[in-house]
C-alpha atoms as a PDB file:
ATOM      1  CA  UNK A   1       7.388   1.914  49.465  1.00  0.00           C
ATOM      2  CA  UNK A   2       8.086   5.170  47.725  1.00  0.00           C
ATOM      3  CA  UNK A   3       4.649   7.409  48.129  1.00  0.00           C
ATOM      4  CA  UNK A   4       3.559   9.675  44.972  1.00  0.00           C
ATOM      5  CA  UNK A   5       0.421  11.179  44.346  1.00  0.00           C
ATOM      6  CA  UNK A   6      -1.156  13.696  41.813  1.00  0.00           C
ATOM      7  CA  UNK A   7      -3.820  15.705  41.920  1.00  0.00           C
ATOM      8  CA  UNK A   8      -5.677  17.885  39.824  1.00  0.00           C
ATOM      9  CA  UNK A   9      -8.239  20.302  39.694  1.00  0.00           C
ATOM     10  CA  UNK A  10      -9.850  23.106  37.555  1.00  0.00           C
ATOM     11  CA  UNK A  11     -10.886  26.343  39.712  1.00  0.00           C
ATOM     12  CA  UNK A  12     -13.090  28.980  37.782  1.00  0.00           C
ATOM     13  CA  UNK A  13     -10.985  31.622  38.740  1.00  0.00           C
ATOM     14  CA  UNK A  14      -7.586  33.386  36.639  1.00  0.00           C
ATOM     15  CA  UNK A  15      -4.250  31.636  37.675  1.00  0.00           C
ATOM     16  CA  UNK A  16      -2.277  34.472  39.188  1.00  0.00           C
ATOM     17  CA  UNK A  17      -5.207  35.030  41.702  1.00  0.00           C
ATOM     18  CA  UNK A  18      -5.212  30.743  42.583  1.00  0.00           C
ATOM     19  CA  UNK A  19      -1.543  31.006  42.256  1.00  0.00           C
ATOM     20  CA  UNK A  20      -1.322  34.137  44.911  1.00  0.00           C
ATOM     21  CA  UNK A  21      -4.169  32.646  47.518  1.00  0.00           C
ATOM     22  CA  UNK A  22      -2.641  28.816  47.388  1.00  0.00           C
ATOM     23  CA  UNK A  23       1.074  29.778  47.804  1.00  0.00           C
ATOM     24  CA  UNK A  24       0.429  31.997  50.697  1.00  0.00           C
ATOM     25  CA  UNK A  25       1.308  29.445  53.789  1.00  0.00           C
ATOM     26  CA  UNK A  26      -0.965  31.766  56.112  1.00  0.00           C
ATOM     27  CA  UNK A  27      -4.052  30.214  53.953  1.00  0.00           C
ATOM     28  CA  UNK A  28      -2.871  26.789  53.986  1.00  0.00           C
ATOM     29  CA  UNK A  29      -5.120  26.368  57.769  1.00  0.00           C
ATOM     30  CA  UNK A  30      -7.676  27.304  56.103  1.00  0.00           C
ATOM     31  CA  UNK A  31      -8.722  25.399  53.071  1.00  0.00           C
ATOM     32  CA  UNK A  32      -6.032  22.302  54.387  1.00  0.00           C
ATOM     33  CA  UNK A  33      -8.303  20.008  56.752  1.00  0.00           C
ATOM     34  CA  UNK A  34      -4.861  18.335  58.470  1.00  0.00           C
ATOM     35  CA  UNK A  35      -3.268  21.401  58.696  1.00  0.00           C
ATOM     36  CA  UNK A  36      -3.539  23.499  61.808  1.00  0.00           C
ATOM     37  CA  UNK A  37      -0.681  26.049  61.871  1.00  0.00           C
ATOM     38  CA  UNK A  38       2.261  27.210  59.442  1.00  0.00           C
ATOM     39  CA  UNK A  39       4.496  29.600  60.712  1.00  0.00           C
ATOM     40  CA  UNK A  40       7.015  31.457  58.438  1.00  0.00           C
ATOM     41  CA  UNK A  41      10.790  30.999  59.816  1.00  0.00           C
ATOM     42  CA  UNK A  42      12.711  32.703  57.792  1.00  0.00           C
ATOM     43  CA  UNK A  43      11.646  36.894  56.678  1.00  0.00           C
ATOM     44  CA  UNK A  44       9.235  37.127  53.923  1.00  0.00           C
ATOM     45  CA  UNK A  45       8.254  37.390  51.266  1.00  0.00           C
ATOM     46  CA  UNK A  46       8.310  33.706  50.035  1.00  0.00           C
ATOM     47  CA  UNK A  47      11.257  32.622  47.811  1.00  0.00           C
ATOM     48  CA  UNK A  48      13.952  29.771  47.379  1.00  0.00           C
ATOM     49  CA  UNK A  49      15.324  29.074  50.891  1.00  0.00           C
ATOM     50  CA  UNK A  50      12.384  29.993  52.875  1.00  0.00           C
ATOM     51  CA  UNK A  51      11.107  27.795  55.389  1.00  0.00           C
ATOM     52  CA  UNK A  52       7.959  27.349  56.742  1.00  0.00           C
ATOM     53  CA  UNK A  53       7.280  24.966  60.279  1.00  0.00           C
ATOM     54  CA  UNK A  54       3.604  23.146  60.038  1.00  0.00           C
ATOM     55  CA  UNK A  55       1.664  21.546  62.677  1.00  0.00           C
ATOM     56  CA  UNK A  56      -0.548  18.854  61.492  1.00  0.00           C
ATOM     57  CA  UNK A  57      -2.604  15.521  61.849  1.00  0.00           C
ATOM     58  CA  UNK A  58      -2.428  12.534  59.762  1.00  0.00           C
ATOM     59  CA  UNK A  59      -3.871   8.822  60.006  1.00  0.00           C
ATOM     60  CA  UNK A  60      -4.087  10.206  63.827  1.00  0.00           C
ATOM     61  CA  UNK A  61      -0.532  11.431  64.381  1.00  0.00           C
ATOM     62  CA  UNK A  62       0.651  14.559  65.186  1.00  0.00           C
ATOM     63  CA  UNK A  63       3.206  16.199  63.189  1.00  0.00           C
ATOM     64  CA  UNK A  64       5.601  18.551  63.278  1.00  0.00           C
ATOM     65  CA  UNK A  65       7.990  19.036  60.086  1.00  0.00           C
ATOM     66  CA  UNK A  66       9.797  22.095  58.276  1.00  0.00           C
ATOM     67  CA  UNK A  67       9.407  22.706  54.567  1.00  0.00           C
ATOM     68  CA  UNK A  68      11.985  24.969  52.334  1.00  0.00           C
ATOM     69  CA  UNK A  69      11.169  26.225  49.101  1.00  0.00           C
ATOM     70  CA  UNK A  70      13.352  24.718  46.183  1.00  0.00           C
ATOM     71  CA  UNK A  71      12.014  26.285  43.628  1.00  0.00           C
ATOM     72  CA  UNK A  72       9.543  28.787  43.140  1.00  0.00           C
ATOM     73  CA  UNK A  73       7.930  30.876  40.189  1.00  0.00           C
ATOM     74  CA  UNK A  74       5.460  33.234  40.806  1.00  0.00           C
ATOM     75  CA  UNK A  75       1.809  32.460  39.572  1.00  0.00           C
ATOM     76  CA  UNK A  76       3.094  29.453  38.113  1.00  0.00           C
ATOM     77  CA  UNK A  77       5.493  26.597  40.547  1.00  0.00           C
ATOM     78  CA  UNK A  78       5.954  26.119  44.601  1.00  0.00           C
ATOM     79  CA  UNK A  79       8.270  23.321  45.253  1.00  0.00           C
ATOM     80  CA  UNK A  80       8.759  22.478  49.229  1.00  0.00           C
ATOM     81  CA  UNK A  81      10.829  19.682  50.943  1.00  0.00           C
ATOM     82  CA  UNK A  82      10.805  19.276  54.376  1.00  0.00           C
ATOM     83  CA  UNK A  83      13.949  20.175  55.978  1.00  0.00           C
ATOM     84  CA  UNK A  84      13.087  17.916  59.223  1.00  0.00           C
ATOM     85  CA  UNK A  85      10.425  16.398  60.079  1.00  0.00           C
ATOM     86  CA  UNK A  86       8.906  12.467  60.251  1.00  0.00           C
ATOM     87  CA  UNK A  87       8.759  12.018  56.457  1.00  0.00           C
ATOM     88  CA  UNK A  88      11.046  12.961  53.915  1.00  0.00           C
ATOM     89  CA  UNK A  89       8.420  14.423  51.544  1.00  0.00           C
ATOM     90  CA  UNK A  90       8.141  16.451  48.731  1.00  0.00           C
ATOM     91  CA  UNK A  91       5.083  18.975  48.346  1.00  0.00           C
ATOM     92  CA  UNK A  92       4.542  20.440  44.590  1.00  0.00           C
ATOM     93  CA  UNK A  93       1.724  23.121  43.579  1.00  0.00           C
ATOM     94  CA  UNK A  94       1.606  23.903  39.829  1.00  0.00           C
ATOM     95  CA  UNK A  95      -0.451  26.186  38.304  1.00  0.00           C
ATOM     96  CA  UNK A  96      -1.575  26.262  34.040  1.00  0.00           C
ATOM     97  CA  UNK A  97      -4.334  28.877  32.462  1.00  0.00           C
ATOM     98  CA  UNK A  98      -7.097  26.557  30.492  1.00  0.00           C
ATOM     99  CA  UNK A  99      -8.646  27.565  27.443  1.00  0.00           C
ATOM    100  CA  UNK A 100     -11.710  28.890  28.867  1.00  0.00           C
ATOM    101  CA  UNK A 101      -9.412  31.353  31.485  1.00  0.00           C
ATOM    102  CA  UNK A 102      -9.439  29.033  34.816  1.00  0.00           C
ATOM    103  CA  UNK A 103      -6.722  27.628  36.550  1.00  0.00           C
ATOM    104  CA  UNK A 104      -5.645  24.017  36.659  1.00  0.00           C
ATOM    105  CA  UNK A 105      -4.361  23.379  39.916  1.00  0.00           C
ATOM    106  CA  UNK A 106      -1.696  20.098  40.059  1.00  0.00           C
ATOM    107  CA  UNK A 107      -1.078  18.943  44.026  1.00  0.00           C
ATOM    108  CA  UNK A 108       1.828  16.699  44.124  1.00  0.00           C
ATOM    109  CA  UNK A 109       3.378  14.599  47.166  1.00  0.00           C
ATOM    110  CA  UNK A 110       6.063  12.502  46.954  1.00  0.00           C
ATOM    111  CA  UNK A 111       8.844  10.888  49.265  1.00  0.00           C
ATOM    112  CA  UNK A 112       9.895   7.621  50.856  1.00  0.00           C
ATOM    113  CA  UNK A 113       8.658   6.771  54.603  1.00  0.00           C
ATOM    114  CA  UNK A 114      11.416   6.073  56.680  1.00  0.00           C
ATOM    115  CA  UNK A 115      11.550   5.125  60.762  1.00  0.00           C
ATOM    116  CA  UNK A 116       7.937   4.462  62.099  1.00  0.00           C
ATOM    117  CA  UNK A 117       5.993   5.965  58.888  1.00  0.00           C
ATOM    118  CA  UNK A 118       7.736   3.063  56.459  1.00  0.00           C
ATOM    119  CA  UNK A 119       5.192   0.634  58.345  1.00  0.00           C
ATOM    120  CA  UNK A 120       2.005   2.530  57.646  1.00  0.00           C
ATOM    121  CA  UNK A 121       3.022   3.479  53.428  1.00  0.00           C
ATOM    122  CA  UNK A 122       0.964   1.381  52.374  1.00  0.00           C
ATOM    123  CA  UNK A 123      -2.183   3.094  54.151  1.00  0.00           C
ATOM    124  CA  UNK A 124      -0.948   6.385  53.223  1.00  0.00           C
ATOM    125  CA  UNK A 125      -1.163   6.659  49.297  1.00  0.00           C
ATOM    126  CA  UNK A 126      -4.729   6.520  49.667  1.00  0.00           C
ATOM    127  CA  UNK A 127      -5.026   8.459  52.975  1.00  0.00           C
ATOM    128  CA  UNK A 128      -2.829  10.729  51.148  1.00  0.00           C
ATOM    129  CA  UNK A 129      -5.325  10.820  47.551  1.00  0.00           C
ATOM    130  CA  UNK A 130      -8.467  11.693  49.218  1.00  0.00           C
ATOM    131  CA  UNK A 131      -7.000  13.789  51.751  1.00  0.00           C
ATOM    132  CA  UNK A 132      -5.816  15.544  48.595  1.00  0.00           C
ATOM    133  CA  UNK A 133      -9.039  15.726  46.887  1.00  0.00           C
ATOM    134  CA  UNK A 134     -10.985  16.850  49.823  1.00  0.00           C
ATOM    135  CA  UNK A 135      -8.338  19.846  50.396  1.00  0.00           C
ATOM    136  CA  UNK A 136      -8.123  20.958  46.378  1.00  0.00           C
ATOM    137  CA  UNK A 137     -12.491  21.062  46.830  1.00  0.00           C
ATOM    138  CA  UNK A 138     -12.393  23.188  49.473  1.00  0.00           C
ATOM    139  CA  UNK A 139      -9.778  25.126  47.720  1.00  0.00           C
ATOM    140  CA  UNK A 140     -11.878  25.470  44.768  1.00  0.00           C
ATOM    141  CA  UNK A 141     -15.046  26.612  47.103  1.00  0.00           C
ATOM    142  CA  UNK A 142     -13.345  29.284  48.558  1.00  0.00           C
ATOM    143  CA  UNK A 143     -11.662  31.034  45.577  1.00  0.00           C
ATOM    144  CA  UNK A 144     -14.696  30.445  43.571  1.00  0.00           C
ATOM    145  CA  UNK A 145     -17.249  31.716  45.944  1.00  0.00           C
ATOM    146  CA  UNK A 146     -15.252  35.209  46.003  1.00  0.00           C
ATOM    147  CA  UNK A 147     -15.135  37.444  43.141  1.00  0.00           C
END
């Protein structure tokens, strides 16, 4: 069962400065609620080819993957895939300016579950949704409680 989800939020706040704050992996710890480390493994700053190892929980598992950037655009488009890990999976952050000067934020995941993790898809589209929504919130706390 191929896993894709989208999700969106506005944040009060001008899209280079989202764009900057969200595509830094040292913040990802701290508005992520699974996430508890990302270390950088190849020399900064970020750009197509780096890679980034995560440590993480999810539905109860510990995790351990590697992401690379695939394509990347500055203020506007992060594209990661893991380069190892338990999940083939896709990670997507796009940023757009609204009319009214915020910042649309667009979280994507995709990929196809494969060993152990092809037995619990159908638990994690929704796992993955809120998980999502809860994360892009406490995004949108923390860059709009700072000026």
């Amino acid at each position: 069962m191929p896993v894709d989800v989208v999700t969106t939020i506005e944040i009060a706040r001008p899209r280079g400065r989202v764009a900057e704050y969200t595509m830094d992996p040292a913040n990802a710890p701290v508005w992520y609620k699974n996430i508890g480390s990302v270390a950088l493994q190849t020399p900064g700053p970020l750009a197509i080819g780096s890679e980034m190892a995560f440590e993480a929980r999810f539905l109860g598992r510990s995790l351990a993957y590697t992401y690379a950037v695939t394509e990347f655009e500055p203020g506007r488009l992060l594209v990661m895939r893991t380069a190892d890990g338990p999940f083939p999976m896709e990670t997507t952050y796009a940023f757009e300016d609204t009319a009214s000067g915020a910042t649309t934020v667009t979280l994507r995941n995709r990929g196809e579950p494969a060993g152990f993790s092809r037995f619990i898809g159908p638990l994690m589209v929704p796992a993955m949704r809120h998980a999502n929504r809860q994360d892009l919130k406490k995004l949108k706390e923390i860059l709009e409680a700072t000026p």
